[in-house]
Protein backbone atom coordinates (compact mmCIF):
# COMPACT_ATOMS: atom_id res chain seq x y z
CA UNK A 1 -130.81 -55.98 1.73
CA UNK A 2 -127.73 -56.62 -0.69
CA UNK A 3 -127.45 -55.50 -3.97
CA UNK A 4 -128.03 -58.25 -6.49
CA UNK A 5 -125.94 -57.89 -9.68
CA UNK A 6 -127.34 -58.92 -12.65
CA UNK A 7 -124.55 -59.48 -14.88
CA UNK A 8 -120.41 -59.59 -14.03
CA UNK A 9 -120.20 -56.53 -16.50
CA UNK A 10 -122.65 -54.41 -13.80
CA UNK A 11 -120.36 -55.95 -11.29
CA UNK A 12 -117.12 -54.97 -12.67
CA UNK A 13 -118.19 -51.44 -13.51
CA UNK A 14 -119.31 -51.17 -10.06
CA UNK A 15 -115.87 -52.00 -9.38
CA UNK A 16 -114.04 -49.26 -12.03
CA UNK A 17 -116.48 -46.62 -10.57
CA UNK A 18 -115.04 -47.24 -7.35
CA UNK A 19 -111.68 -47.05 -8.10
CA UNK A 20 -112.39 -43.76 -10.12
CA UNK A 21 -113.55 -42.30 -6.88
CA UNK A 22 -111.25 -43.67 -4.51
CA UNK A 23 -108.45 -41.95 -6.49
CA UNK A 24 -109.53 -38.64 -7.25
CA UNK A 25 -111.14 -38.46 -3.48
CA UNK A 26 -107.49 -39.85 -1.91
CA UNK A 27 -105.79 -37.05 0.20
CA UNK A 28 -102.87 -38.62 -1.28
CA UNK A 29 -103.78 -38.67 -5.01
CA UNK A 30 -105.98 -35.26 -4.82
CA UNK A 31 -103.23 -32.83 -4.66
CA UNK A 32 -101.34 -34.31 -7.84
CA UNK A 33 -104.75 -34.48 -9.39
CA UNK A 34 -105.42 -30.64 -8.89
CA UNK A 35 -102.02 -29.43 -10.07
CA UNK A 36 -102.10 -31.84 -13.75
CA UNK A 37 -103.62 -29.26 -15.65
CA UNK A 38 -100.62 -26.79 -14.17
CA UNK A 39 -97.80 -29.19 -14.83
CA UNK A 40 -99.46 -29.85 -18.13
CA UNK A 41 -100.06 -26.05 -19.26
CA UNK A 42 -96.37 -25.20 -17.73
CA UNK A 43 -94.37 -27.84 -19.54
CA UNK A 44 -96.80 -27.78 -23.01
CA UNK A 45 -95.94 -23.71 -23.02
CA UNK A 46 -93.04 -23.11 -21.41
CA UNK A 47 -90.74 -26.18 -20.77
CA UNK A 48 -90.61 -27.66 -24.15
CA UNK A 49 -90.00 -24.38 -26.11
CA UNK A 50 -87.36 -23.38 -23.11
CA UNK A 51 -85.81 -26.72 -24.28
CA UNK A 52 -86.28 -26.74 -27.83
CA UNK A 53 -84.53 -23.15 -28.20
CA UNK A 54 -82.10 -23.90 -25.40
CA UNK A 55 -80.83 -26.88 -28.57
CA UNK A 56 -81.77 -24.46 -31.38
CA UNK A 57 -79.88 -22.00 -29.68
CA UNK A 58 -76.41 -24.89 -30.34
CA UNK A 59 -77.74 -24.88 -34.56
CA UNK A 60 -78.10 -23.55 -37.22
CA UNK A 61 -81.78 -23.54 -38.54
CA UNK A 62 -82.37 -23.46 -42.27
CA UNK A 63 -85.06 -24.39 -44.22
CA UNK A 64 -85.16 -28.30 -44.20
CA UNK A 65 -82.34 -29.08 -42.37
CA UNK A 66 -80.02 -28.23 -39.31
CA UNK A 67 -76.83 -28.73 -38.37
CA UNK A 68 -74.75 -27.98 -34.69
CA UNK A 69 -72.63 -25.69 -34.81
CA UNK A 70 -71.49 -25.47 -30.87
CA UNK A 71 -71.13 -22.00 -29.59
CA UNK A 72 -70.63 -19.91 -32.50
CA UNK A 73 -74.38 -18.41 -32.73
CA UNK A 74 -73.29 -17.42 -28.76
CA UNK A 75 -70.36 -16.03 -30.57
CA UNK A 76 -71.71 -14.05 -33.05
CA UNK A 77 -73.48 -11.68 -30.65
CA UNK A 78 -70.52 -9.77 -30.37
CA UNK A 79 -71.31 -7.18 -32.86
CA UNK A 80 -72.60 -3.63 -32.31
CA UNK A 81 -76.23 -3.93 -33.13
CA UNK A 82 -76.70 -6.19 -30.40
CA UNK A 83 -74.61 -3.93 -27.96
CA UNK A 84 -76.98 -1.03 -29.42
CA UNK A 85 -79.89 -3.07 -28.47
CA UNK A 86 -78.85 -4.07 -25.43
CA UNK A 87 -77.69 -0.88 -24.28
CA UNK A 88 -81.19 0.99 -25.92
CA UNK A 89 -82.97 -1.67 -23.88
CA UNK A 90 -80.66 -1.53 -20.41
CA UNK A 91 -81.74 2.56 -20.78
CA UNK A 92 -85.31 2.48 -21.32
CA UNK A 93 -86.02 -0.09 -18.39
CA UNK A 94 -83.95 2.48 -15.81
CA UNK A 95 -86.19 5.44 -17.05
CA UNK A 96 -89.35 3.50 -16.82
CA UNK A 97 -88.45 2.24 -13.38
CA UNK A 98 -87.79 5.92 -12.50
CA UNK A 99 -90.95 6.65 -13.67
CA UNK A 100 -93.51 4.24 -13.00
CA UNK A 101 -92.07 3.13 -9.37
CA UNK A 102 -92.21 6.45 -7.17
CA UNK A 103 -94.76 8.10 -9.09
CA UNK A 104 -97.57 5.47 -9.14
CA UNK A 105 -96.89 5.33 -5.27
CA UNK A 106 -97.32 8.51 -4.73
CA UNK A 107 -100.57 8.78 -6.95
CA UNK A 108 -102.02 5.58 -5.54
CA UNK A 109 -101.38 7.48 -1.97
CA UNK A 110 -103.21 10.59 -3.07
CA UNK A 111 -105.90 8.17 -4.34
CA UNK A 112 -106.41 6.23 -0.99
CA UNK A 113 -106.81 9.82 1.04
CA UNK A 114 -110.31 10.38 2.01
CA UNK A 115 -109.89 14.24 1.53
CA UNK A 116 -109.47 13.65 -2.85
CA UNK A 117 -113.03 13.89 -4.47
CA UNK A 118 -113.96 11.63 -7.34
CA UNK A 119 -110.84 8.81 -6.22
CA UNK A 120 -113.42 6.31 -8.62
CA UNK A 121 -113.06 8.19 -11.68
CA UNK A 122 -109.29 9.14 -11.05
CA UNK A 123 -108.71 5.26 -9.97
CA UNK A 124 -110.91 4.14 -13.60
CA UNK A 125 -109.66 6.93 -15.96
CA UNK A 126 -105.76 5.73 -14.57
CA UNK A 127 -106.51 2.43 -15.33
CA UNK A 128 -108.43 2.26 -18.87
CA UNK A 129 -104.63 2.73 -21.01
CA UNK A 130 -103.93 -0.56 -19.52
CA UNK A 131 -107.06 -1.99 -21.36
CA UNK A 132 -106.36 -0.25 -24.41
CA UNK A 133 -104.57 -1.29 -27.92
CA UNK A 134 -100.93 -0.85 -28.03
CA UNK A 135 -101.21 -0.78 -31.72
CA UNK A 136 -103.95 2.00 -31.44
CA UNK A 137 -102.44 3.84 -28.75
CA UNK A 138 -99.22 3.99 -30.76
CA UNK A 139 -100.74 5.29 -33.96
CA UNK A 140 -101.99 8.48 -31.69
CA UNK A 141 -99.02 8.97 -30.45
CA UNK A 142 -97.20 9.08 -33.68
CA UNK A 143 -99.62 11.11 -34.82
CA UNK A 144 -99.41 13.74 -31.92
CA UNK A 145 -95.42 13.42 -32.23
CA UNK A 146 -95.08 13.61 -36.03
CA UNK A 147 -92.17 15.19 -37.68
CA UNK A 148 -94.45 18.46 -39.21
CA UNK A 149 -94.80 21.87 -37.47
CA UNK A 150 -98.56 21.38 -37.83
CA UNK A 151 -97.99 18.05 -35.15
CA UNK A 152 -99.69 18.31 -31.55
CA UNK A 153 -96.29 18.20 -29.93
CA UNK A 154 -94.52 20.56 -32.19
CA UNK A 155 -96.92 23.10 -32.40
CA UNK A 156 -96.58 23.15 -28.96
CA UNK A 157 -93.55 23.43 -28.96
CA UNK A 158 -93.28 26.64 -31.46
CA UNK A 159 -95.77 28.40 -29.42
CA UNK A 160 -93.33 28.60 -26.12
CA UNK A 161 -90.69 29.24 -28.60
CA UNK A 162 -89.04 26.34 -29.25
CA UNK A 163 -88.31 24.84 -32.67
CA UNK A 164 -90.12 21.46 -34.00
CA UNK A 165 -88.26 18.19 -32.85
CA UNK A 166 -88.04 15.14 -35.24
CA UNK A 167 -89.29 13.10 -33.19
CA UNK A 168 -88.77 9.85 -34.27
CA UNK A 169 -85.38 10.46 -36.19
CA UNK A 170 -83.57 11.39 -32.61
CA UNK A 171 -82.52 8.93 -29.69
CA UNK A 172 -82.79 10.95 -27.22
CA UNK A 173 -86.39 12.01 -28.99
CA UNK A 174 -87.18 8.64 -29.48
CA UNK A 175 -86.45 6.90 -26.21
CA UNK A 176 -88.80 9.49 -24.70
CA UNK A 177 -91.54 8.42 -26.55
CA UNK A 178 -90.96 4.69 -25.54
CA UNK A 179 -91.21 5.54 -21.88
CA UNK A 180 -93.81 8.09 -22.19
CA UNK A 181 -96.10 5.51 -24.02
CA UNK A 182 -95.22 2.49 -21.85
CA UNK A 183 -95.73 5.42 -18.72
CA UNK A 184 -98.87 6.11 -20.13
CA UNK A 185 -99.95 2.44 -20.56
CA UNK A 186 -99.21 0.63 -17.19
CA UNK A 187 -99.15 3.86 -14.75
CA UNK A 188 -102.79 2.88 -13.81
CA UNK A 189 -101.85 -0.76 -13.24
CA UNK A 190 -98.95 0.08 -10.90
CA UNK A 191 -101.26 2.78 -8.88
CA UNK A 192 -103.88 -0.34 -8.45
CA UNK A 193 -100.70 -2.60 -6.62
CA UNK A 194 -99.80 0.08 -4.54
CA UNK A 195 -103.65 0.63 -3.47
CA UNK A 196 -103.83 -2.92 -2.72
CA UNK A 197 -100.98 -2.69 -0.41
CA UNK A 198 -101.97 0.94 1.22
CA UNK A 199 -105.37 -1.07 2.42
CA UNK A 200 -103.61 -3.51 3.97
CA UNK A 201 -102.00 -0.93 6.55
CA UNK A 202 -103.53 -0.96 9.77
CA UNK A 203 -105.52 2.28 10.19
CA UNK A 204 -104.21 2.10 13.90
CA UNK A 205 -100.61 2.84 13.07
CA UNK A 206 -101.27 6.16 11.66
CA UNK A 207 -103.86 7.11 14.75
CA UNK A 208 -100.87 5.85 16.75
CA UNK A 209 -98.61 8.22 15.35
CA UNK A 210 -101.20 10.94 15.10
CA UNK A 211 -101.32 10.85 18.88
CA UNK A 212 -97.72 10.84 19.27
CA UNK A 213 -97.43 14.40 16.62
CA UNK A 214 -96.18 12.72 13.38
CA UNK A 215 -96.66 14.60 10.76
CA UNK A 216 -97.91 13.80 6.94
CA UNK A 217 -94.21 12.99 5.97
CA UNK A 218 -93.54 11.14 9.27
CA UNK A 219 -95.78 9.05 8.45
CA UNK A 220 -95.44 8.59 5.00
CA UNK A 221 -91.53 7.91 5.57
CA UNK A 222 -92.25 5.65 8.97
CA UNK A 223 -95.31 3.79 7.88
CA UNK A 224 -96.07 3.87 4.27
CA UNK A 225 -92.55 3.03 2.37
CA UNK A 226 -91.73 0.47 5.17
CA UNK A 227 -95.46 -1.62 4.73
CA UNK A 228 -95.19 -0.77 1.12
CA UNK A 229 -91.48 -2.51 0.81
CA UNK A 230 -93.28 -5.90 0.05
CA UNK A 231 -95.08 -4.57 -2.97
CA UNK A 232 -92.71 -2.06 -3.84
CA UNK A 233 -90.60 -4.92 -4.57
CA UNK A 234 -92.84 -6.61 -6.55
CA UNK A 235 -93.32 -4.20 -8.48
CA UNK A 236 -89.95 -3.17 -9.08
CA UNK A 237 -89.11 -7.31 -10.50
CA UNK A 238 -92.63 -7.52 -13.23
CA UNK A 239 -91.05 -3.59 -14.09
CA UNK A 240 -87.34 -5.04 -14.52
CA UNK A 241 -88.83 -7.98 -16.65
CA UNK A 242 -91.20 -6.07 -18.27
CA UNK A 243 -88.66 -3.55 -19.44
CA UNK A 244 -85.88 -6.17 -20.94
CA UNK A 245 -89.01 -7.57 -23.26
CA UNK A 246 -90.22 -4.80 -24.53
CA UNK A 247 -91.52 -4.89 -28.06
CA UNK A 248 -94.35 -3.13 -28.51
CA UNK A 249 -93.70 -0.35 -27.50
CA UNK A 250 -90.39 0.25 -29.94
CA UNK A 251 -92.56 -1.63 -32.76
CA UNK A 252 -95.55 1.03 -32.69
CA UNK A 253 -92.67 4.00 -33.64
CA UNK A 254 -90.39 2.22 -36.09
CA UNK A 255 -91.88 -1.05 -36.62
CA UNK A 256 -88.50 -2.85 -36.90
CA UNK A 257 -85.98 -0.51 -38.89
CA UNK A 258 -85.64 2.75 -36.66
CA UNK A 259 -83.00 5.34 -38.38
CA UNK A 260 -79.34 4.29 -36.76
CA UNK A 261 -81.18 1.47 -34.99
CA UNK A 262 -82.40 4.15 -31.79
CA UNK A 263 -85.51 2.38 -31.51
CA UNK A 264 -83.95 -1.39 -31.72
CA UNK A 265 -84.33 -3.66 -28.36
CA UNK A 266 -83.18 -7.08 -27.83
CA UNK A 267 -86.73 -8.54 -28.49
CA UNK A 268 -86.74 -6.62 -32.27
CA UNK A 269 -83.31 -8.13 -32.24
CA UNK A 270 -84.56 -11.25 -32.10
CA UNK A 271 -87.61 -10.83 -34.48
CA UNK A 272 -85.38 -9.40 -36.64
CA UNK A 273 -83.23 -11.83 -36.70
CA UNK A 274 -85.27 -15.08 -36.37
CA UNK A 275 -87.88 -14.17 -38.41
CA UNK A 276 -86.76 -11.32 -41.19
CA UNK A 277 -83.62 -13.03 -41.40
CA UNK A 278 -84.74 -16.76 -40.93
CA UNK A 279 -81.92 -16.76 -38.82
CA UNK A 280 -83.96 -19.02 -35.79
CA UNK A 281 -80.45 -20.47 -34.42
CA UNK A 282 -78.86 -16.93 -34.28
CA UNK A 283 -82.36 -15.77 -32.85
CA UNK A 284 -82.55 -18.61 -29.87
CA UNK A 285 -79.23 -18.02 -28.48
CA UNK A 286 -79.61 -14.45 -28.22
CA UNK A 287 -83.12 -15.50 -26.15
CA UNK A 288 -81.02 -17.39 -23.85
CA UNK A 289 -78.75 -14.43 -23.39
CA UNK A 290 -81.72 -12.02 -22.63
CA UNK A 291 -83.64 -14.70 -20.34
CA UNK A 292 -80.23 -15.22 -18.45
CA UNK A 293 -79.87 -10.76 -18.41
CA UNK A 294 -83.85 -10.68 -16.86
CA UNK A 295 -83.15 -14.24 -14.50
CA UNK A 296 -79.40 -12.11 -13.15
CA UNK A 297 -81.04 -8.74 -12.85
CA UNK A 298 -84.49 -9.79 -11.05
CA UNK A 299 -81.84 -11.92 -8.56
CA UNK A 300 -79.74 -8.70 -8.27
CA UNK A 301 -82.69 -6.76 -7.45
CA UNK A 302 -84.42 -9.58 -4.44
CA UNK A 303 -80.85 -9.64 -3.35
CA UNK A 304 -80.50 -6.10 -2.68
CA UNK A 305 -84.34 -5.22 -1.69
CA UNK A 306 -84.03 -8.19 1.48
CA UNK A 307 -86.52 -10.27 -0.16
CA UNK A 308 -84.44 -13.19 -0.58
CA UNK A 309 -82.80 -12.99 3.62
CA UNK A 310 -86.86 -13.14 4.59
CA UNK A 311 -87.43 -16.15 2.65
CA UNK A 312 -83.87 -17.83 4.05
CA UNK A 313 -84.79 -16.58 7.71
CA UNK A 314 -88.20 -18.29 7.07
């Protein structure tokens, strides 16, 4: 029996609902339906403030009004607290990637051996600095590495004989405490990547090997590294990034004025300078600078890992 509509409203709604449906069930429409919320998210927080500093980055912002002023803010980063910054930034990313790429692996392989007891608590107690406060972490750590005899570190210190360190007044001093805190803080992150990827070896490859006399080494060396390269990689790119924006972990220890500027990074730079300074112009070129340092390095590194021939060969 056919519908009977009562009124050409009933009729025409009918006819909206259908639409409605027809869209957002279309194998053609679907798939741009299910990415909007992306593409919205993506340009609301990243593609319009890429944009709007890429133009700030060509002004200069004061209060109430702006003006272009061409390249000059790109010119005025020739000075030497930006080269100090830069080059305090460029050092503390190498040490962390000596430190949190091999030694995470080799953790995270200790972790996945049947033969270590209580792997759940190591893998949890690893992990719980990542879920913890910068902001608190750093006031411990200031604390244990405080300038006074009486300090955790230096009282160490004077009981093997050594004399008290000022910690935070020293570069050498101080960009040891930047990598020993950001160690401390995303070692148990790193170790869960590596697990992830030590699960996905096939348990027939080292049985394989086994067979044919391989020893512990052989196998790390033959097996491991090479099924690991895919993650290693990975990891190595978020550490490379992760090291050229580093803030916290420099903010924590000085806040923003360290003594001869040993604790100053690009990313203070620009807080410093866009917001201390109300400098935003100044502030948005040297951004660019530092995105176009991460986007160069992170292509440097995919270049010379392979990853970028196995896309091309695929």
């Amino acid at each position: 029996m056919q519908p009977v509509y009562s009124t050409h409203a009933e009729k025409g709604g009918m006819k909206k609902n259908g639409f409605v449906s027809r869209f957002l069930y279309s194998q053609k429409s679907a798939p741009y339906v299910f990415i909007a919320p992306f593409v919205a998210s993506i340009s609301l927080f990243f593609i319009y403030p890429f944009v709007h500093a890429l133009v700030m980055s060509f002004q200069e912002v004061l209060p109430g009004q702006t003006r272009f002023v061409g390249m000059e803010n790109y010119a005025r980063m020739l000075n030497p607290t930006f080269v100090t910054a830069l080059l305090n930034t460029t050092v503390y990313t190498f040490w962390t990637l000596v430190v949190l790429i091999p030694l995470p692996l080799l953790l995270a392989v200790f972790l996945n051996s049947k033969l270590t007891r209580f792997r759940n608590f190591f893998k949890s107690a690893l992990f719980i600095p990542a879920l913890t406060s910068v902001i608190v972490a750093g006031v411990i750590f200031r604390l244990m590495f405080g300038e006074m005899d009486t300090a955790f570190a230096n009282s160490l210190l004077n009981s093997l004989g050594f004399e008290s360190v000022e910690w935070r007044r020293n570069g050498a001093a101080g960009m040891f405490l930047m990598v020993l805190l950001a160690s401390w803080r995303w070692m148990g992150v790193n170790i869960l990547y590596f697990l992830a990827g030590l699960q996905n070896i096939p348990k027939e490859m080292f049985e394989a090997a086994e067979i044919d006399g391989a020893g512990t080494l052989q196998k790390f060396w033959n097996i491991t590294l090479p099924f690991l390269k895919p993650i290693t990689v990975y990891v190595l790119t978020i550490s490379i990034i992760a090291g050229f924006r580093m803030f916290e972990e420099s903010f924590v220890f000085w806040e923003i004025n360290s003594p001869g500027n040993i604790g100053l990074t690009v990313v203070g730079y620009i807080y410093k300078q866009g917001f201390q300074y109300n400098d935003l112009g100044f502030g948005s070129a040297v951004g660019m600078v530092v995105l176009l340092i991460i986007f160069m390095a992170s292509f440097i590194n995919l270049k010379l890992t392979g990853a970028l021939e196995k896309e091309d060969r695929q």
